[in-house]
PDB file of N, CA and C in Angstrom:
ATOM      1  N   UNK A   1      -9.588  -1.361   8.747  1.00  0.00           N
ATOM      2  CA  UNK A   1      -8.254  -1.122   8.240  1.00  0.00           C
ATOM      3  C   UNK A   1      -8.375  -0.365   6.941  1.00  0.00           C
ATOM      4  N   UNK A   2      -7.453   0.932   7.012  1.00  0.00           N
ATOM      5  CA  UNK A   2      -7.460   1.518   5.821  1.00  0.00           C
ATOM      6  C   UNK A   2      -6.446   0.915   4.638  1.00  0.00           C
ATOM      7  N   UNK A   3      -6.910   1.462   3.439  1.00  0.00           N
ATOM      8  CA  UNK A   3      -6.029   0.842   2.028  1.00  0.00           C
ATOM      9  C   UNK A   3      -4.187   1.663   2.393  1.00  0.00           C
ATOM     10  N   UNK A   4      -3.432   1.137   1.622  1.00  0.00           N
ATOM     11  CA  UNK A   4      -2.404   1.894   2.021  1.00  0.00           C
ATOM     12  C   UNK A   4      -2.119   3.337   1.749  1.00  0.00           C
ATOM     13  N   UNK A   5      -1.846   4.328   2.472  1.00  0.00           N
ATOM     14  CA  UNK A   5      -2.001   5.763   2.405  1.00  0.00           C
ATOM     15  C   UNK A   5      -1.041   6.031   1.023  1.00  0.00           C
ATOM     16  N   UNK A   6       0.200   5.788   0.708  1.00  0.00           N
ATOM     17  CA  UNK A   6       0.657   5.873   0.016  1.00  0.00           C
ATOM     18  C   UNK A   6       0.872   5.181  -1.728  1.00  0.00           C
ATOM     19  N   UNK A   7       1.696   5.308  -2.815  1.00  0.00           N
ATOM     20  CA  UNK A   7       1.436   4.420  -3.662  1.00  0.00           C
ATOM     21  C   UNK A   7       3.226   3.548  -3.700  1.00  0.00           C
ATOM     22  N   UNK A   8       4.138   4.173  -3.362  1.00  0.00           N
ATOM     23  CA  UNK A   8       5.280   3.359  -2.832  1.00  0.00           C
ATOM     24  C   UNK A   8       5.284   2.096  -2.339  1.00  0.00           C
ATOM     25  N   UNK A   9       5.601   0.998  -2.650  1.00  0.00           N
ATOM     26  CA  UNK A   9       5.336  -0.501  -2.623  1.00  0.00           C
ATOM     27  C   UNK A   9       6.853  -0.356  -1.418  1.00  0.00           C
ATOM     28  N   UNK A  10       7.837   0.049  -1.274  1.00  0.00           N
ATOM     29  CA  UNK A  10       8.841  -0.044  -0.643  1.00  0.00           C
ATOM     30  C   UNK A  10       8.207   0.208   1.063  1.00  0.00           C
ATOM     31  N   UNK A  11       7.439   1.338   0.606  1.00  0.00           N
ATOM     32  CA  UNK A  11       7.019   2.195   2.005  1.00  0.00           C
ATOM     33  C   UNK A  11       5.825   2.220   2.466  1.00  0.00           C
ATOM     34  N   UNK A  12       5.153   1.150   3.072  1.00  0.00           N
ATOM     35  CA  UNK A  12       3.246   1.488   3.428  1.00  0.00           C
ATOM     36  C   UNK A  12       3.156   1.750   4.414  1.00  0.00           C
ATOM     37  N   UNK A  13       1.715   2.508   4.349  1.00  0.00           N
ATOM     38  CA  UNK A  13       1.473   2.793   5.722  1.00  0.00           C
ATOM     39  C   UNK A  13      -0.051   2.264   6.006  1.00  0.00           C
ATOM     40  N   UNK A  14      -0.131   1.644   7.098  1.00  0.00           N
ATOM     41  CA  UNK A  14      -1.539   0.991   7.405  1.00  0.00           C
ATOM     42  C   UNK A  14      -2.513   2.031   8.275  1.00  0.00           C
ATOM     43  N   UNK A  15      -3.772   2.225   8.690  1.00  0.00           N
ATOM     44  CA  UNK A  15      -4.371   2.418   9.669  1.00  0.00           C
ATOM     45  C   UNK A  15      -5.040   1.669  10.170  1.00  0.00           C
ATOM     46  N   UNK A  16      -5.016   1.505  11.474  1.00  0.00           N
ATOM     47  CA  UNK A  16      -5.877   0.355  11.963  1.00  0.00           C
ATOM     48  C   UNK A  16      -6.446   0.788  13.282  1.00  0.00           C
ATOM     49  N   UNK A  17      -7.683   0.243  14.068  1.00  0.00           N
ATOM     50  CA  UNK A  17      -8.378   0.583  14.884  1.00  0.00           C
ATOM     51  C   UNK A  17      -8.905  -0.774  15.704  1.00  0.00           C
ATOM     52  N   UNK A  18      -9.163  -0.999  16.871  1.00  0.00           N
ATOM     53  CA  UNK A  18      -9.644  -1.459  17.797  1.00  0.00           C
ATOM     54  C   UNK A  18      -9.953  -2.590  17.426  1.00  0.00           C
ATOM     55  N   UNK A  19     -10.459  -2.815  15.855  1.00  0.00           N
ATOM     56  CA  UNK A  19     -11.456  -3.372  15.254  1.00  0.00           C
ATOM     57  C   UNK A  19     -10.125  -4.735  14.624  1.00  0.00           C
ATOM     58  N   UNK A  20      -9.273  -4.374  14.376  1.00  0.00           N
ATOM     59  CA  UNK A  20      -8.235  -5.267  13.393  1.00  0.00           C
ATOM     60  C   UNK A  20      -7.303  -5.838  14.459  1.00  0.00           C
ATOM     61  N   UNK A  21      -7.257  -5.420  15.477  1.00  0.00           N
ATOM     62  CA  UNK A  21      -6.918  -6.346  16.984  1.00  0.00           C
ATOM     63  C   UNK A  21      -7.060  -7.742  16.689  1.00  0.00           C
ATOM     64  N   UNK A  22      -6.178  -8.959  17.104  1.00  0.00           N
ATOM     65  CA  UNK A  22      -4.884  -8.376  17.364  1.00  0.00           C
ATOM     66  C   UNK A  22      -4.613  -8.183  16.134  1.00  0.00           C
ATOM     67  N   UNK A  23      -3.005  -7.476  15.912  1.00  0.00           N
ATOM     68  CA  UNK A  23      -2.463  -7.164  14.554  1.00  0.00           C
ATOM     69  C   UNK A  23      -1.664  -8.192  13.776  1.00  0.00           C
ATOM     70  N   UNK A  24      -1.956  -8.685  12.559  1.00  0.00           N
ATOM     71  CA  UNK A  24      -0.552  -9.338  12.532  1.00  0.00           C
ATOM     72  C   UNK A  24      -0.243  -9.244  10.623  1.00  0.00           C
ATOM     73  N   UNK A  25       0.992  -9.378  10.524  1.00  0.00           N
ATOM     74  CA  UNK A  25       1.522  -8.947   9.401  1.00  0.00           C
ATOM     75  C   UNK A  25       1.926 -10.038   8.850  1.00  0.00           C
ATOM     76  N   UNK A  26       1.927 -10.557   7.466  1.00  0.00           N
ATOM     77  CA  UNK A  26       0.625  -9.564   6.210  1.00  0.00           C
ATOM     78  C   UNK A  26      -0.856  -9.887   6.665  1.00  0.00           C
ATOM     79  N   UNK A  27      -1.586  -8.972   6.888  1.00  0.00           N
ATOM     80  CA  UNK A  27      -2.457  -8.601   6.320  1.00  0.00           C
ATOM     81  C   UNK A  27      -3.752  -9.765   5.308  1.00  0.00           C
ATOM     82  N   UNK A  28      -4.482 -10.111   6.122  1.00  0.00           N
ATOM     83  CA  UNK A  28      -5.734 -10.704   5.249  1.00  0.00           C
ATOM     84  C   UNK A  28      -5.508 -10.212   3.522  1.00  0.00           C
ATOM     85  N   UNK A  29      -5.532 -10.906   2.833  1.00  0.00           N
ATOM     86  CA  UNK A  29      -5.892 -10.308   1.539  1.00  0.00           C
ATOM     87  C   UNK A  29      -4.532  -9.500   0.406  1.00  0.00           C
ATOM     88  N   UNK A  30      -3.466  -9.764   1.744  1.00  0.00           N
ATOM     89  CA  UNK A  30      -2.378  -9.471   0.554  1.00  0.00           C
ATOM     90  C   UNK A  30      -1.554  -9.934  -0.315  1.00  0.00           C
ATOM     91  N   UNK A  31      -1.295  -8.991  -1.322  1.00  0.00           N
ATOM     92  CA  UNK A  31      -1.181 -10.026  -2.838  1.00  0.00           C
ATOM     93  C   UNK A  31       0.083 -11.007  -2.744  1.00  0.00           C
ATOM     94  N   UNK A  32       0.051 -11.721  -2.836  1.00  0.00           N
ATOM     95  CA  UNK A  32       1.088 -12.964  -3.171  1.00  0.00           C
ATOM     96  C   UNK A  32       2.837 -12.341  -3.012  1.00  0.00           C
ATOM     97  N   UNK A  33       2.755 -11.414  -3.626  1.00  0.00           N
ATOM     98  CA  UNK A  33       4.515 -11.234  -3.349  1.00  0.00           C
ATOM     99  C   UNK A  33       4.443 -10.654  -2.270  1.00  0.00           C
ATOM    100  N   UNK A  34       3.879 -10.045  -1.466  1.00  0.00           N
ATOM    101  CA  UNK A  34       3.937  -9.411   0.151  1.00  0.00           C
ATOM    102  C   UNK A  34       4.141  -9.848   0.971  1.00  0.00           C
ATOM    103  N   UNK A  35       3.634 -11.511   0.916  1.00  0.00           N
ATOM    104  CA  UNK A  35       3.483 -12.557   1.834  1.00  0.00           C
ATOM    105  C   UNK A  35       5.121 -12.780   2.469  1.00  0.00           C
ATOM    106  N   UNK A  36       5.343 -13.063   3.753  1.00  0.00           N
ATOM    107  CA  UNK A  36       6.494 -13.812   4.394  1.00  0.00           C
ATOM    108  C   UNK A  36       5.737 -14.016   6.206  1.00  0.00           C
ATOM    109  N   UNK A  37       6.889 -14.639   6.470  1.00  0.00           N
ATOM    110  CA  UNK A  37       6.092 -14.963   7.960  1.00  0.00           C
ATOM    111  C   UNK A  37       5.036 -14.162   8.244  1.00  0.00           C
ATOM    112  N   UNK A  38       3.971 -14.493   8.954  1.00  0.00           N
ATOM    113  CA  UNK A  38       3.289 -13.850   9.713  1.00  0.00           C
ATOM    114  C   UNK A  38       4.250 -13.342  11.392  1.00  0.00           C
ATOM    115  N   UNK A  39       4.114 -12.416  11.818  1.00  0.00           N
ATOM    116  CA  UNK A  39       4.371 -11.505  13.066  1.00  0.00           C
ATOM    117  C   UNK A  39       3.215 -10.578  13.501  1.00  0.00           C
ATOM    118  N   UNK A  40       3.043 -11.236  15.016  1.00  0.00           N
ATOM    119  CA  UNK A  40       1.881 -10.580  15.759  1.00  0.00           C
ATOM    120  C   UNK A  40       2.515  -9.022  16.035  1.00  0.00           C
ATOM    121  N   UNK A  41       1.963  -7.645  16.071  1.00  0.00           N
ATOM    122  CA  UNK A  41       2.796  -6.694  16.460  1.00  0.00           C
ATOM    123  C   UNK A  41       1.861  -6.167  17.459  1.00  0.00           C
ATOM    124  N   UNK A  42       2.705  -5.530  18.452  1.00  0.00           N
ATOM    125  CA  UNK A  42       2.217  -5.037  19.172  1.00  0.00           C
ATOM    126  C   UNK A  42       1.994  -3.605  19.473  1.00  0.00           C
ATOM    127  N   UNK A  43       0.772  -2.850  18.891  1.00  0.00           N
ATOM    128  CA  UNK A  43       0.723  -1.342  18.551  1.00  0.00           C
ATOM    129  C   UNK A  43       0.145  -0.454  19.613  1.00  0.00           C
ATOM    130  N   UNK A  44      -0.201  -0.991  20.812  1.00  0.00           N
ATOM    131  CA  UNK A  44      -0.863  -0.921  21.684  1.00  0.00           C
ATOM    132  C   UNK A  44       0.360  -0.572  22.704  1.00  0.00           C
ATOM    133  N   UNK A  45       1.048  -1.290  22.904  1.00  0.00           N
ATOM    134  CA  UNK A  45       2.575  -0.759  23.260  1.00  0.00           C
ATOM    135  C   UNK A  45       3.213   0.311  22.937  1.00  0.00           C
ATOM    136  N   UNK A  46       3.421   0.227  22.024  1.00  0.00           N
ATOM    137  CA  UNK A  46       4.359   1.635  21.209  1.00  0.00           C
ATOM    138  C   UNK A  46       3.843   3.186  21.796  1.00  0.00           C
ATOM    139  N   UNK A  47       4.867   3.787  22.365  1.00  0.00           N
ATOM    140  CA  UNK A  47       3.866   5.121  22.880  1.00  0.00           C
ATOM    141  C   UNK A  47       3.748   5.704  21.800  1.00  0.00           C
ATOM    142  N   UNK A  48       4.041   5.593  20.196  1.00  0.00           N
ATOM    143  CA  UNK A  48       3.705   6.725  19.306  1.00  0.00           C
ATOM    144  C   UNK A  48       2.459   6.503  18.767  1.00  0.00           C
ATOM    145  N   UNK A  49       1.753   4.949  19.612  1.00  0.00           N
ATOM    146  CA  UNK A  49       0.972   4.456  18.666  1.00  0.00           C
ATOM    147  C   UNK A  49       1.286   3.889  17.200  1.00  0.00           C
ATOM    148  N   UNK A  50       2.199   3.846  16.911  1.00  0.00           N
ATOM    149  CA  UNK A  50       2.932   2.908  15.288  1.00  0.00           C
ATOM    150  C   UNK A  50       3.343   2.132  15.573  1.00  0.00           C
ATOM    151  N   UNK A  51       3.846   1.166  15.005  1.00  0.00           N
ATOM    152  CA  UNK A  51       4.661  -0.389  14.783  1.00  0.00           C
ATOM    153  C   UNK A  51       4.999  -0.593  13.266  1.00  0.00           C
ATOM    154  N   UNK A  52       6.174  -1.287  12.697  1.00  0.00           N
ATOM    155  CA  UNK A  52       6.638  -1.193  11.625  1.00  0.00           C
ATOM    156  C   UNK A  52       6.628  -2.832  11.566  1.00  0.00           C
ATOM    157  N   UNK A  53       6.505  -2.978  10.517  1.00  0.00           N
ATOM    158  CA  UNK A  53       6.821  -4.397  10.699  1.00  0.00           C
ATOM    159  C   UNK A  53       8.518  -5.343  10.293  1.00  0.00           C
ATOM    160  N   UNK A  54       8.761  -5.950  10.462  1.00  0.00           N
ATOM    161  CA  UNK A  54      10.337  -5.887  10.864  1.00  0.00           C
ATOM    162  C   UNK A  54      10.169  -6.522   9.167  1.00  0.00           C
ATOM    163  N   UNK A  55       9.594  -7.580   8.525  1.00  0.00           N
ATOM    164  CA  UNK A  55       9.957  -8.483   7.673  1.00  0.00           C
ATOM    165  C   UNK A  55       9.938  -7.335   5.918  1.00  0.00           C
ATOM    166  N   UNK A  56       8.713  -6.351   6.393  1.00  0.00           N
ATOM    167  CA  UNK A  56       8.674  -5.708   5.193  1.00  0.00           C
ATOM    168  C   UNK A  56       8.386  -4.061   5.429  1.00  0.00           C
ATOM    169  N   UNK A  57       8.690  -3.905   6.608  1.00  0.00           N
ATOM    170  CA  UNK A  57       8.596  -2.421   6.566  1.00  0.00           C
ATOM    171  C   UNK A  57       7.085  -1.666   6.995  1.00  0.00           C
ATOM    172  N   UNK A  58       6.424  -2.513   6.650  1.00  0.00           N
ATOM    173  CA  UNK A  58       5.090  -2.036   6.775  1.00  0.00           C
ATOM    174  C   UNK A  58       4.750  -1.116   8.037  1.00  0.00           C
ATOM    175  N   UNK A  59       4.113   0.499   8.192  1.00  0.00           N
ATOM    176  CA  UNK A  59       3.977   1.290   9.219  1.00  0.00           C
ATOM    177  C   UNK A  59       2.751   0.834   9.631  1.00  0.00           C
ATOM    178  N   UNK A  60       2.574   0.464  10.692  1.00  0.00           N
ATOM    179  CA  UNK A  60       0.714   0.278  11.139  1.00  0.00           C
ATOM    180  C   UNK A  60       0.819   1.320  12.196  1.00  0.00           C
ATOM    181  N   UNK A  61      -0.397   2.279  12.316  1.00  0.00           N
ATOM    182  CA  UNK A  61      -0.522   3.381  12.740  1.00  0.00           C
ATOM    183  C   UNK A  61      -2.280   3.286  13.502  1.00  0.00           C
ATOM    184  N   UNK A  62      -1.806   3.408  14.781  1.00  0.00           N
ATOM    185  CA  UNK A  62      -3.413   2.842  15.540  1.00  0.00           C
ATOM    186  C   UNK A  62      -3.859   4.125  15.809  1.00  0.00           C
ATOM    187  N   UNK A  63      -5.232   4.219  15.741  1.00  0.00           N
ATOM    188  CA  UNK A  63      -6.148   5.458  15.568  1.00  0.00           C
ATOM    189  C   UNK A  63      -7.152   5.286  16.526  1.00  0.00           C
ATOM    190  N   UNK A  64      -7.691   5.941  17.236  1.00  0.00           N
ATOM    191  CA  UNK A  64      -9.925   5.668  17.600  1.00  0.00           C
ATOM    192  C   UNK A  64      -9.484   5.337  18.701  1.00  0.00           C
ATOM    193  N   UNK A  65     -10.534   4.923  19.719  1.00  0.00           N
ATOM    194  CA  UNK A  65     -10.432   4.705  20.867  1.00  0.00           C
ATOM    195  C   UNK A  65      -9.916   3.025  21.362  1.00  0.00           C
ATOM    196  N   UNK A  66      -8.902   3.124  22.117  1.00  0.00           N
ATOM    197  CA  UNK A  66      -8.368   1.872  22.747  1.00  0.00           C
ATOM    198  C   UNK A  66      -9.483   1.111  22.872  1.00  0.00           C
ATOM    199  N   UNK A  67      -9.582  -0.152  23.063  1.00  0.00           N
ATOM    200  CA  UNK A  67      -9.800  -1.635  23.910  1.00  0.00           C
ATOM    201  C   UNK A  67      -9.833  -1.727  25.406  1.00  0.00           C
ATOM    202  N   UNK A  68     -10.840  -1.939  25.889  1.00  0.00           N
ATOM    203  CA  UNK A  68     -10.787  -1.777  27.535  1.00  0.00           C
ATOM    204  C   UNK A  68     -11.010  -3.283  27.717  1.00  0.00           C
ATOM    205  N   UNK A  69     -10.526  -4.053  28.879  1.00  0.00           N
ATOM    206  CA  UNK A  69     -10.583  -5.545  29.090  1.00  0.00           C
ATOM    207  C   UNK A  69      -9.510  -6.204  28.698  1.00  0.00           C
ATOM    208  N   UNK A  70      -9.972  -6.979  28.914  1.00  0.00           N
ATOM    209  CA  UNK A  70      -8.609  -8.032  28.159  1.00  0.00           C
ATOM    210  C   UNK A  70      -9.498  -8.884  26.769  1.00  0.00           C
ATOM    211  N   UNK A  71      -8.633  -9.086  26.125  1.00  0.00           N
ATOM    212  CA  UNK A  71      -8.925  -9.345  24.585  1.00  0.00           C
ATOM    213  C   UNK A  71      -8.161 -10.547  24.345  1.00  0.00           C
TER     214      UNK A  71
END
């Protein structure tokens, strides 16, 4: 998972890969005011490949080669 592309606290954008499966929002390691429910998203779905997250906006943007199998 990349750091957030931008410096806008309103507006992030995540990258994530194969590797951060499944997804879920926030995020391991984020700072204390970011925090609210956790939500599994499903980016693997989305034909643009993105998912936003509903509670804070957050863009997660899936990159690299899919997951073959079931996971």
């Amino acid at each position: 998972m990349s750091a957030p592309d931008n410096t806008n606290d309103s507006q992030r954008e995540v990258t994530i890969t194969a590797a951060d499966l499944p997804l879920a929002c926030p995020r391991p390691g984020s700072p204390l005011w970011a925090r609210h429910p956790r939500v599994y998203l499903d980016v693997l779905k989305a034909p643009s490949g993105e998912v936003a997250c509903p509670y804070c906006g957050t863009l997660y943007r899936f990159t690299g080669a899919r997951p073959t199998g079931h996971h």
